[in-house]
C-alpha atoms as a PDB file:
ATOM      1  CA  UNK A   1       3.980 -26.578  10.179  1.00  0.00           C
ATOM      2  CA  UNK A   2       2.778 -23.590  11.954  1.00  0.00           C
ATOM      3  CA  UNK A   3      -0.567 -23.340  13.711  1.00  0.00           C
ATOM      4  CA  UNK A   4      -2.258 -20.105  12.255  1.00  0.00           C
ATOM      5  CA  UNK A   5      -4.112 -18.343  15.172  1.00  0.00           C
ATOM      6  CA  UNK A   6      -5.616 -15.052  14.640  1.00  0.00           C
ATOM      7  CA  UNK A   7      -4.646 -12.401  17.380  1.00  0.00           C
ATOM      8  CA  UNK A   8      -4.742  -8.996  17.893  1.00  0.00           C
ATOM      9  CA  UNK A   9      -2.061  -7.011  17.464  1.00  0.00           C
ATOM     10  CA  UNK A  10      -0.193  -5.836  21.017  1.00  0.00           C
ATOM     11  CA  UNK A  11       1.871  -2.499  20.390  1.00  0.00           C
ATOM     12  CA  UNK A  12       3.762  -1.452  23.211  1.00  0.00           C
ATOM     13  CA  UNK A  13       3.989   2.758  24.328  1.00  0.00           C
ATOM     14  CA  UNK A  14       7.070   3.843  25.513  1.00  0.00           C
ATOM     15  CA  UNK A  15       5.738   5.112  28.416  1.00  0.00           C
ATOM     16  CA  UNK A  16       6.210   3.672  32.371  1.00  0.00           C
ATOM     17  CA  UNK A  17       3.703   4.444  35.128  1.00  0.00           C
ATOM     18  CA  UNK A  18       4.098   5.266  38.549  1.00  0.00           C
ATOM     19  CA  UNK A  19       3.711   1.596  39.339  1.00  0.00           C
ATOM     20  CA  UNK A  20       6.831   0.782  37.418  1.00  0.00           C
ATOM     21  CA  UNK A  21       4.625  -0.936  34.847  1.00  0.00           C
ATOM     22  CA  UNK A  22       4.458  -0.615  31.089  1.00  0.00           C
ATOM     23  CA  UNK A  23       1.823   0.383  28.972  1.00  0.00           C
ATOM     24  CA  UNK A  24       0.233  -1.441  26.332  1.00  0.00           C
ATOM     25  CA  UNK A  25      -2.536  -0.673  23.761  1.00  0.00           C
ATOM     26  CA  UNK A  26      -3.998  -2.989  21.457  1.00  0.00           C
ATOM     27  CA  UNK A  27      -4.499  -1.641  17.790  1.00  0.00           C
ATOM     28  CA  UNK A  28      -7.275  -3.419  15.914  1.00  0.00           C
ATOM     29  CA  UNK A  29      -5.804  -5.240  13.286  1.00  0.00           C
ATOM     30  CA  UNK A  30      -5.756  -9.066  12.934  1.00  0.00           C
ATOM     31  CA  UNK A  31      -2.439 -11.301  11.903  1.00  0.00           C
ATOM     32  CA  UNK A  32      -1.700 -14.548  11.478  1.00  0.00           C
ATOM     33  CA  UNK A  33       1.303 -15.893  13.471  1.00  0.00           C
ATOM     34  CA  UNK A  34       3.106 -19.691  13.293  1.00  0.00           C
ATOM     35  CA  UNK A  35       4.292 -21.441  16.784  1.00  0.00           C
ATOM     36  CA  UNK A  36       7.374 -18.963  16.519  1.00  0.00           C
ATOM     37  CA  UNK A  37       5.493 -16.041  16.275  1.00  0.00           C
ATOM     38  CA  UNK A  38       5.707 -14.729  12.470  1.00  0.00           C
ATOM     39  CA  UNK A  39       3.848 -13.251  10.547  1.00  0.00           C
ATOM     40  CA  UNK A  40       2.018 -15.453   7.764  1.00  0.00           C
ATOM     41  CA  UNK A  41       0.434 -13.980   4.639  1.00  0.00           C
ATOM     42  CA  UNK A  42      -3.072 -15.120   3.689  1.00  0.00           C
ATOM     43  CA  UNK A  43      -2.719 -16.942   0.896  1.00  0.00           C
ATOM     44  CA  UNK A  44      -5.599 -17.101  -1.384  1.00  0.00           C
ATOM     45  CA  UNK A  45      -6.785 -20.519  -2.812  1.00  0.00           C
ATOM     46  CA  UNK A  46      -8.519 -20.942  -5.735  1.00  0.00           C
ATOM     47  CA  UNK A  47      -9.860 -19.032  -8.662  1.00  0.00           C
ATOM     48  CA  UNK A  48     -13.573 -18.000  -9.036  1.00  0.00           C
ATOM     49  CA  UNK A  49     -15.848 -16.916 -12.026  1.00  0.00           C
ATOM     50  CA  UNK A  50     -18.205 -14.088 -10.609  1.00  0.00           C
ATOM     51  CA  UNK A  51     -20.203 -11.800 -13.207  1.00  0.00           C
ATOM     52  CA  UNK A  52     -20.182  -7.837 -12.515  1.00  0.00           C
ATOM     53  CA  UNK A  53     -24.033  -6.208 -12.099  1.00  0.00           C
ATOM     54  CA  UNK A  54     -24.816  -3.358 -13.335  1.00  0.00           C
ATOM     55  CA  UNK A  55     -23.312  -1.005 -11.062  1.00  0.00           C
ATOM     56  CA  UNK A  56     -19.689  -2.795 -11.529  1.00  0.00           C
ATOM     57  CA  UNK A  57     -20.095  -4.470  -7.960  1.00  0.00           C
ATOM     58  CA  UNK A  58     -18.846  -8.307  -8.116  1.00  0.00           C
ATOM     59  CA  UNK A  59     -20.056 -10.931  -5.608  1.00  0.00           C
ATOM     60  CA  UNK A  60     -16.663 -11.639  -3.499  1.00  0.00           C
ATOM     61  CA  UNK A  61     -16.133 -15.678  -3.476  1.00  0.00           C
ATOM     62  CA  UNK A  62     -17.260 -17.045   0.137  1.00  0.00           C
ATOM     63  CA  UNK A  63     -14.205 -18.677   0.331  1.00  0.00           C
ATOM     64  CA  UNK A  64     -12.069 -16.142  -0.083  1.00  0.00           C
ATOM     65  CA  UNK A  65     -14.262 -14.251   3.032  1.00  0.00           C
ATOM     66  CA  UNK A  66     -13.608 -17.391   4.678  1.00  0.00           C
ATOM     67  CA  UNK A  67      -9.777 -17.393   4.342  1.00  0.00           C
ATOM     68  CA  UNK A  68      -9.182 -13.724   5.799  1.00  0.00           C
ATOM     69  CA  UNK A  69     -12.586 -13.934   7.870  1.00  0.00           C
ATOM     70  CA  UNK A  70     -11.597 -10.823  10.085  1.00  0.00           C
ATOM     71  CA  UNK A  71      -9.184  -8.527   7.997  1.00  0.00           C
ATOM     72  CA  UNK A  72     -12.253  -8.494   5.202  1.00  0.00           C
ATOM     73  CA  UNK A  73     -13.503  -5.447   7.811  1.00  0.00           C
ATOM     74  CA  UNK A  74     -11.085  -3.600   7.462  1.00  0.00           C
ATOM     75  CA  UNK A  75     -11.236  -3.283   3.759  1.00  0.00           C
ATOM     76  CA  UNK A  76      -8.814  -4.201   1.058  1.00  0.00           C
ATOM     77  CA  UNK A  77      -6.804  -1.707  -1.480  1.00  0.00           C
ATOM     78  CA  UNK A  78      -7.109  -2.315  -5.443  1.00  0.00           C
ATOM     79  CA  UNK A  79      -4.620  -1.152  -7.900  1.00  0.00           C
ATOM     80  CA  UNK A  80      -3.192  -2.096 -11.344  1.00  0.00           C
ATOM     81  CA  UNK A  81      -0.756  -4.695 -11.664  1.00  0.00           C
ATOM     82  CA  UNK A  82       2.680  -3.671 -12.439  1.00  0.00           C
ATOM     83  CA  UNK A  83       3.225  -6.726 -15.225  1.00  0.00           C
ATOM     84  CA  UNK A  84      -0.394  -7.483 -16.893  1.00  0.00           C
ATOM     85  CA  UNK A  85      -3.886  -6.033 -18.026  1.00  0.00           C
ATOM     86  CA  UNK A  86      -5.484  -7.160 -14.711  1.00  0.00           C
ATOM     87  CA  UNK A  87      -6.378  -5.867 -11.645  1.00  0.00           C
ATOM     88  CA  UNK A  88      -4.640  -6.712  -7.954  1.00  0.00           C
ATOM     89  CA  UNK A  89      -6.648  -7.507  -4.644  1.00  0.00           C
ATOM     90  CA  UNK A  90      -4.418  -7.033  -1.415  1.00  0.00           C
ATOM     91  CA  UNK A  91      -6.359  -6.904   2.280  1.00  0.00           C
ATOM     92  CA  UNK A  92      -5.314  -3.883   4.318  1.00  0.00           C
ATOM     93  CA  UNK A  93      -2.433  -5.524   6.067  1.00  0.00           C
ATOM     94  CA  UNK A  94      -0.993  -6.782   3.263  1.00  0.00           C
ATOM     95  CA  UNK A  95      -0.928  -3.458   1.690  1.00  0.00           C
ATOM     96  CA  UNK A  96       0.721  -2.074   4.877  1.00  0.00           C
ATOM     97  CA  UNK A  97       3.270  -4.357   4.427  1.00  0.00           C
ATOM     98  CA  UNK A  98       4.119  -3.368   1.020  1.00  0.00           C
ATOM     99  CA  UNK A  99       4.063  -0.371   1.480  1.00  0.00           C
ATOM    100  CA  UNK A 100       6.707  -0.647   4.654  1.00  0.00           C
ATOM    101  CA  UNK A 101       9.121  -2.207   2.103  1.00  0.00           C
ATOM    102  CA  UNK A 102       8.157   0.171  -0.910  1.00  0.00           C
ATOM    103  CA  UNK A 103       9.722   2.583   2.057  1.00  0.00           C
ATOM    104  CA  UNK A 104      12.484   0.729   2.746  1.00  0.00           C
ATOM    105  CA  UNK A 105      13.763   0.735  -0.275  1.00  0.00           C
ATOM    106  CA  UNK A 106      13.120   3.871  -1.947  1.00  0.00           C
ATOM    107  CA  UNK A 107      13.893   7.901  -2.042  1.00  0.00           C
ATOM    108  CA  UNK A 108      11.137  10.390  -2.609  1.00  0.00           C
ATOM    109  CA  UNK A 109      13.335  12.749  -3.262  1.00  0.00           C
ATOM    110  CA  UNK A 110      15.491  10.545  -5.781  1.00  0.00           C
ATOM    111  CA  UNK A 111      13.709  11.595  -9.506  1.00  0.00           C
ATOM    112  CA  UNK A 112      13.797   8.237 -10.329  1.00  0.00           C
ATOM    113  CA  UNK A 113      12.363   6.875  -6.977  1.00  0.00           C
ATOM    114  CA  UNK A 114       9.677   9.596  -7.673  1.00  0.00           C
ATOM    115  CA  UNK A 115       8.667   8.737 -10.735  1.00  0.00           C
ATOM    116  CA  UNK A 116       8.152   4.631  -9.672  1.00  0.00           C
ATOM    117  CA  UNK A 117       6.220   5.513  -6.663  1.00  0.00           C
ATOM    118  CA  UNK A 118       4.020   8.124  -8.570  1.00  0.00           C
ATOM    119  CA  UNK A 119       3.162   5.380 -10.985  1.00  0.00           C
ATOM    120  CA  UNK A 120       2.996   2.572  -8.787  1.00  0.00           C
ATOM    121  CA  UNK A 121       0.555   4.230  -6.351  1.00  0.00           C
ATOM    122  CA  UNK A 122      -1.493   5.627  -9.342  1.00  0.00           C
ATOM    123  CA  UNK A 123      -5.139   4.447 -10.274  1.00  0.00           C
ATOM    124  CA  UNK A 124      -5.049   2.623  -6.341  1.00  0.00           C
ATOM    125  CA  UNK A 125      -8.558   2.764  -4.720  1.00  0.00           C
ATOM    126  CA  UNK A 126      -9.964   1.859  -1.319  1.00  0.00           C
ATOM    127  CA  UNK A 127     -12.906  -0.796  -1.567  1.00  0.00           C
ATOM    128  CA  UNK A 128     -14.976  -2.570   1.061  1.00  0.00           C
ATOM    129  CA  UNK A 129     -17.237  -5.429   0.921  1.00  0.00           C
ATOM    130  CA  UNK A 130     -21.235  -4.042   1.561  1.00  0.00           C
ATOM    131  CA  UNK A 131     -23.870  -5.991   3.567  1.00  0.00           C
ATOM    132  CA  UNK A 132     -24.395  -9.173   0.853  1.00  0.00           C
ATOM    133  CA  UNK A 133     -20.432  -9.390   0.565  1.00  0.00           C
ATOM    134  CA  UNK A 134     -20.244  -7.352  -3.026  1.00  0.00           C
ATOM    135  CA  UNK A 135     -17.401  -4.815  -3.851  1.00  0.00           C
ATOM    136  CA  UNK A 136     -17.669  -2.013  -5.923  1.00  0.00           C
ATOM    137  CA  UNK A 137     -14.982  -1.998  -8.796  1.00  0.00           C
ATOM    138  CA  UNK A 138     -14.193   1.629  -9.648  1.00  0.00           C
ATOM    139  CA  UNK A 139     -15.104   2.430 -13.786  1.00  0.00           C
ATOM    140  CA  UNK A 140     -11.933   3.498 -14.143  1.00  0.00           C
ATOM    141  CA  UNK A 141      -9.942   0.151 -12.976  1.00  0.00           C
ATOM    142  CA  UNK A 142     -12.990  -1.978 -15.037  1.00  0.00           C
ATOM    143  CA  UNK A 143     -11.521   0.018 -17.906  1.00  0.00           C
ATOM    144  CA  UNK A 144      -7.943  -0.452 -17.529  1.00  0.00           C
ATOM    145  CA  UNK A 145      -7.854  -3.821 -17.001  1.00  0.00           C
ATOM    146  CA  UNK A 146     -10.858  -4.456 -19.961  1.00  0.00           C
ATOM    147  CA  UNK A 147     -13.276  -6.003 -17.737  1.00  0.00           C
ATOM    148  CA  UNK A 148     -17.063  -6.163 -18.676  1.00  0.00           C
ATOM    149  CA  UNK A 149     -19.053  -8.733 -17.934  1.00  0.00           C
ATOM    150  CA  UNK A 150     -17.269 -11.805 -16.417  1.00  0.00           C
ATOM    151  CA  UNK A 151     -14.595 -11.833 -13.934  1.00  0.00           C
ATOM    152  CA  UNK A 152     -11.849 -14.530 -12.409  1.00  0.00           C
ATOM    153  CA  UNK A 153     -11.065 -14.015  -9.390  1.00  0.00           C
ATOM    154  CA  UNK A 154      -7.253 -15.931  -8.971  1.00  0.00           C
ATOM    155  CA  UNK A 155      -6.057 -16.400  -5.620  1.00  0.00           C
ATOM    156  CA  UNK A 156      -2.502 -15.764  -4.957  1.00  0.00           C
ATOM    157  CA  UNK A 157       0.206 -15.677  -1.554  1.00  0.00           C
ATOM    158  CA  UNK A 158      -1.394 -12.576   0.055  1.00  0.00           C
ATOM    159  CA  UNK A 159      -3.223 -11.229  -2.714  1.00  0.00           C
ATOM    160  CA  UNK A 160      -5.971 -11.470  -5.492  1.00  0.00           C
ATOM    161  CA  UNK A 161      -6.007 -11.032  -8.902  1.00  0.00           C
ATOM    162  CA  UNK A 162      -8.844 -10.152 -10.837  1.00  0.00           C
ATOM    163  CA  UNK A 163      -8.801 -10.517 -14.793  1.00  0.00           C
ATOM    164  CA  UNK A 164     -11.181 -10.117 -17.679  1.00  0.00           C
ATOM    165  CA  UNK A 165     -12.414 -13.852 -18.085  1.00  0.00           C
ATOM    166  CA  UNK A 166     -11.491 -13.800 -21.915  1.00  0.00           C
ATOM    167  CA  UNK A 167      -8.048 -12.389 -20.934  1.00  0.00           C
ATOM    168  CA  UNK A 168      -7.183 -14.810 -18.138  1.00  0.00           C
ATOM    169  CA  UNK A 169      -7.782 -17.797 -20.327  1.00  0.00           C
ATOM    170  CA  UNK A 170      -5.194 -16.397 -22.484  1.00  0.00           C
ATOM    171  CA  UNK A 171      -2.219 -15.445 -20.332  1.00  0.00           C
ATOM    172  CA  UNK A 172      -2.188 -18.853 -18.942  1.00  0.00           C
ATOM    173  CA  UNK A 173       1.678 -20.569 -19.914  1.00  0.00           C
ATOM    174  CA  UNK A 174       1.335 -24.019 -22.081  1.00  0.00           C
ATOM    175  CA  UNK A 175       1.763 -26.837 -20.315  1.00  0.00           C
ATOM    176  CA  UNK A 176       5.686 -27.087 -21.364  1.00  0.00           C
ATOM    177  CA  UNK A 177       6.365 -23.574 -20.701  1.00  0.00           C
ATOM    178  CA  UNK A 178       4.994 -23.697 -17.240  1.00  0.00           C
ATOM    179  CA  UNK A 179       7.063 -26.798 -16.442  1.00  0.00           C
ATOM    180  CA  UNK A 180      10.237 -25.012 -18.117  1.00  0.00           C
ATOM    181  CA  UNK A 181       9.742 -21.907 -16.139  1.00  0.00           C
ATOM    182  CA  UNK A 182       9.427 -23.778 -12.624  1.00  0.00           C
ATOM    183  CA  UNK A 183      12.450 -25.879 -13.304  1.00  0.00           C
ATOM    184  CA  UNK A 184      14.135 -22.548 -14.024  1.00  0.00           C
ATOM    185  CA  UNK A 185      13.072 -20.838 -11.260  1.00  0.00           C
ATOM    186  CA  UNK A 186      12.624 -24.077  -8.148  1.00  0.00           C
ATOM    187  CA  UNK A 187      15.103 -26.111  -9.971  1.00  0.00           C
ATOM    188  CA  UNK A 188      18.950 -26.652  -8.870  1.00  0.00           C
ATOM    189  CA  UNK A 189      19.186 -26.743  -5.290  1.00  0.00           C
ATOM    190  CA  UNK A 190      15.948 -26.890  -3.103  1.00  0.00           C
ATOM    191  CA  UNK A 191      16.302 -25.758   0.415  1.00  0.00           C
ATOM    192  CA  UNK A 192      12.912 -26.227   2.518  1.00  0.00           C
ATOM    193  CA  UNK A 193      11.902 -22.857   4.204  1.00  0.00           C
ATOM    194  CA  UNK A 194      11.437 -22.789   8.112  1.00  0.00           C
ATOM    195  CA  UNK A 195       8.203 -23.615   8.816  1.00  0.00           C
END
Protein backbone atom coordinates (compact mmCIF):
# COMPACT_ATOMS: atom_id res chain seq x y z
CA UNK A 1 0.00 0.00 0.00
CA UNK A 2 1.09 3.38 -0.97
CA UNK A 3 2.34 6.00 1.45
CA UNK A 4 0.16 9.20 0.72
CA UNK A 5 2.49 12.29 1.03
CA UNK A 6 1.23 15.60 0.12
CA UNK A 7 3.60 17.58 -2.33
CA UNK A 8 3.52 20.32 -4.41
CA UNK A 9 3.12 20.07 -7.74
CA UNK A 10 6.64 20.54 -9.95
CA UNK A 11 5.74 21.66 -13.65
CA UNK A 12 8.57 21.87 -15.80
CA UNK A 13 8.99 25.15 -18.64
CA UNK A 14 10.37 24.31 -21.72
CA UNK A 15 12.83 26.70 -21.51
CA UNK A 16 16.99 26.14 -20.98
CA UNK A 17 19.24 28.86 -19.54
CA UNK A 18 22.50 29.95 -20.39
CA UNK A 19 23.83 27.58 -17.77
CA UNK A 20 22.49 24.63 -19.66
CA UNK A 21 19.97 24.16 -16.85
CA UNK A 22 16.22 23.72 -16.91
CA UNK A 23 13.65 25.66 -15.49
CA UNK A 24 11.17 24.72 -13.09
CA UNK A 25 8.17 26.48 -11.41
CA UNK A 26 6.11 25.15 -8.80
CA UNK A 27 2.24 25.71 -9.25
CA UNK A 28 0.34 25.69 -5.97
CA UNK A 29 -1.74 22.86 -5.94
CA UNK A 30 -1.45 19.86 -3.55
CA UNK A 31 -1.66 15.90 -4.70
CA UNK A 32 -1.44 12.89 -3.22
CA UNK A 33 1.11 10.43 -4.70
CA UNK A 34 1.80 6.40 -3.70
CA UNK A 35 5.65 5.07 -3.53
CA UNK A 36 5.38 4.98 -7.48
CA UNK A 37 4.42 8.31 -7.87
CA UNK A 38 0.51 8.37 -8.85
CA UNK A 39 -1.86 10.24 -8.33
CA UNK A 40 -4.45 9.13 -5.51
CA UNK A 41 -7.95 10.57 -5.19
CA UNK A 42 -9.14 11.68 -1.75
CA UNK A 43 -11.53 9.50 -0.86
CA UNK A 44 -14.10 10.69 1.48
CA UNK A 45 -15.08 8.54 4.57
CA UNK A 46 -18.10 8.68 6.20
CA UNK A 47 -21.44 10.35 6.04
CA UNK A 48 -22.46 13.35 8.27
CA UNK A 49 -25.85 14.95 9.36
CA UNK A 50 -25.24 18.85 9.39
CA UNK A 51 -28.41 21.28 9.50
CA UNK A 52 -28.38 24.41 6.98
CA UNK A 53 -28.74 28.11 8.92
CA UNK A 54 -30.52 30.50 7.73
CA UNK A 55 -28.49 31.82 5.07
CA UNK A 56 -28.19 28.12 3.40
CA UNK A 57 -24.48 27.85 4.75
CA UNK A 58 -23.83 24.14 6.21
CA UNK A 59 -21.10 23.43 8.80
CA UNK A 60 -18.49 21.23 6.61
CA UNK A 61 -17.73 17.85 8.75
CA UNK A 62 -14.12 18.27 10.47
CA UNK A 63 -13.27 15.19 9.14
CA UNK A 64 -13.82 15.69 5.88
CA UNK A 65 -11.36 19.14 6.37
CA UNK A 66 -9.15 16.70 7.84
CA UNK A 67 -8.99 14.25 4.87
CA UNK A 68 -8.09 16.96 2.08
CA UNK A 69 -6.47 19.35 4.84
CA UNK A 70 -4.69 21.55 2.10
CA UNK A 71 -6.80 21.36 -1.21
CA UNK A 72 -9.93 22.70 1.16
CA UNK A 73 -8.05 26.32 0.18
CA UNK A 74 -8.38 26.15 -2.86
CA UNK A 75 -12.07 25.71 -2.92
CA UNK A 76 -14.25 22.95 -4.20
CA UNK A 77 -16.89 23.06 -7.32
CA UNK A 78 -20.70 21.96 -6.68
CA UNK A 79 -22.98 20.79 -9.33
CA UNK A 80 -26.01 18.47 -9.82
CA UNK A 81 -25.58 14.93 -10.06
CA UNK A 82 -26.07 13.41 -13.37
CA UNK A 83 -28.22 10.18 -11.84
CA UNK A 84 -30.19 11.50 -8.55
CA UNK A 85 -31.98 14.52 -6.76
CA UNK A 86 -28.76 15.35 -4.82
CA UNK A 87 -26.09 17.53 -4.97
CA UNK A 88 -22.12 16.58 -5.80
CA UNK A 89 -19.01 17.92 -3.76
CA UNK A 90 -15.64 17.57 -5.80
CA UNK A 91 -12.30 19.64 -4.40
CA UNK A 92 -10.67 21.70 -7.13
CA UNK A 93 -8.32 19.04 -8.33
CA UNK A 94 -10.67 16.61 -8.64
CA UNK A 95 -12.75 18.76 -10.78
CA UNK A 96 -9.65 19.45 -12.95
CA UNK A 97 -9.39 16.05 -13.48
CA UNK A 98 -12.77 15.56 -14.74
CA UNK A 99 -12.82 17.96 -16.60
CA UNK A 100 -9.33 16.78 -18.49
CA UNK A 101 -11.26 13.57 -19.36
CA UNK A 102 -14.72 15.33 -20.10
CA UNK A 103 -12.02 16.81 -22.85
CA UNK A 104 -10.69 13.84 -23.82
CA UNK A 105 -13.48 12.42 -24.80
CA UNK A 106 -15.71 14.84 -26.28
CA UNK A 107 -16.37 17.39 -29.42
CA UNK A 108 -17.69 20.86 -28.86
CA UNK A 109 -18.44 21.15 -32.05
CA UNK A 110 -20.26 17.62 -32.32
CA UNK A 111 -24.31 18.74 -31.58
CA UNK A 112 -24.54 15.97 -29.52
CA UNK A 113 -21.23 16.53 -27.56
CA UNK A 114 -22.70 20.11 -27.20
CA UNK A 115 -25.68 19.45 -25.86
CA UNK A 116 -24.03 16.88 -22.87
CA UNK A 117 -21.48 19.37 -21.95
CA UNK A 118 -24.06 22.31 -21.89
CA UNK A 119 -26.08 20.26 -19.47
CA UNK A 120 -23.49 18.70 -17.58
CA UNK A 121 -21.69 21.98 -16.75
CA UNK A 122 -25.11 23.68 -16.03
CA UNK A 123 -26.29 24.85 -12.46
CA UNK A 124 -22.13 24.24 -11.39
CA UNK A 125 -21.02 26.86 -8.77
CA UNK A 126 -17.73 27.75 -7.13
CA UNK A 127 -17.91 27.51 -3.17
CA UNK A 128 -15.31 28.00 -0.46
CA UNK A 129 -15.27 27.21 3.10
CA UNK A 130 -15.38 30.87 5.32
CA UNK A 131 -13.44 31.45 8.58
CA UNK A 132 -15.63 28.80 11.01
CA UNK A 133 -15.37 26.12 8.08
CA UNK A 134 -19.19 26.80 6.67
CA UNK A 135 -20.05 26.78 2.86
CA UNK A 136 -22.58 28.63 1.31
CA UNK A 137 -25.04 26.38 -0.76
CA UNK A 138 -26.38 28.46 -3.67
CA UNK A 139 -30.67 28.76 -3.45
CA UNK A 140 -30.79 27.53 -6.58
CA UNK A 141 -28.84 24.01 -6.01
CA UNK A 142 -30.90 23.86 -2.29
CA UNK A 143 -33.84 23.86 -4.67
CA UNK A 144 -32.94 21.36 -7.15
CA UNK A 145 -31.85 18.87 -5.09
CA UNK A 146 -35.03 19.63 -2.35
CA UNK A 147 -32.91 20.42 0.49
CA UNK A 148 -34.29 22.45 3.53
CA UNK A 149 -33.39 21.90 6.70
CA UNK A 150 -31.17 18.78 7.25
CA UNK A 151 -28.40 17.63 5.18
CA UNK A 152 -26.11 14.20 4.76
CA UNK A 153 -23.14 14.74 3.81
CA UNK A 154 -21.92 11.01 2.07
CA UNK A 155 -18.42 10.62 1.42
CA UNK A 156 -17.42 9.04 -1.74
CA UNK A 157 -13.76 8.13 -3.91
CA UNK A 158 -12.90 11.81 -4.64
CA UNK A 159 -16.07 13.38 -4.06
CA UNK A 160 -19.10 14.32 -1.77
CA UNK A 161 -22.51 13.96 -2.00
CA UNK A 162 -24.91 15.98 -0.35
CA UNK A 163 -28.71 14.85 -0.13
CA UNK A 164 -31.90 16.03 1.47
CA UNK A 165 -31.84 13.88 4.79
CA UNK A 166 -35.48 12.55 4.07
CA UNK A 167 -34.31 11.69 0.50
CA UNK A 168 -31.07 9.90 1.35
CA UNK A 169 -32.79 7.56 3.71
CA UNK A 170 -34.80 6.56 0.84
CA UNK A 171 -32.47 5.89 -2.08
CA UNK A 172 -30.54 3.58 0.04
CA UNK A 173 -30.72 -0.32 -1.86
CA UNK A 174 -32.31 -3.17 0.60
CA UNK A 175 -30.06 -5.20 2.04
CA UNK A 176 -30.54 -8.03 -0.83
CA UNK A 177 -30.39 -5.66 -3.58
CA UNK A 178 -27.16 -4.18 -2.46
CA UNK A 179 -25.60 -7.64 -2.11
CA UNK A 180 -27.13 -8.61 -5.69
CA UNK A 181 -25.77 -5.54 -7.28
CA UNK A 182 -22.06 -6.02 -5.87
CA UNK A 183 -21.99 -9.63 -6.88
CA UNK A 184 -23.03 -8.30 -10.29
CA UNK A 185 -20.75 -5.77 -10.56
CA UNK A 186 -17.23 -7.29 -8.18
CA UNK A 187 -18.36 -10.75 -8.80
CA UNK A 188 -16.70 -13.31 -11.44
CA UNK A 189 -13.15 -12.78 -11.59
CA UNK A 190 -11.40 -10.43 -9.00
CA UNK A 191 -8.10 -9.05 -10.01
CA UNK A 192 -6.40 -6.87 -7.10
CA UNK A 193 -5.44 -3.34 -8.46
CA UNK A 194 -1.69 -2.19 -8.16
CA UNK A 195 -1.28 -0.66 -5.14
Amino acid sequence: MGIRIPVGCVKVVNKVGKSGMKWYKVVKKFYFYDQTRKILMTTFIGDYTVKLDSKGRLSFPAAFKRQIREAAQAGFVLKRDVFENCLILYPMEEWERQNKMIKARTNPYNKEHARFLRMFFSGTAEVILDANNRMLIPKRLLDYAKIENEVVLAGQSGKIEIWSSDRYGSVSETDENFAAMAEKILGGSFDEPDI
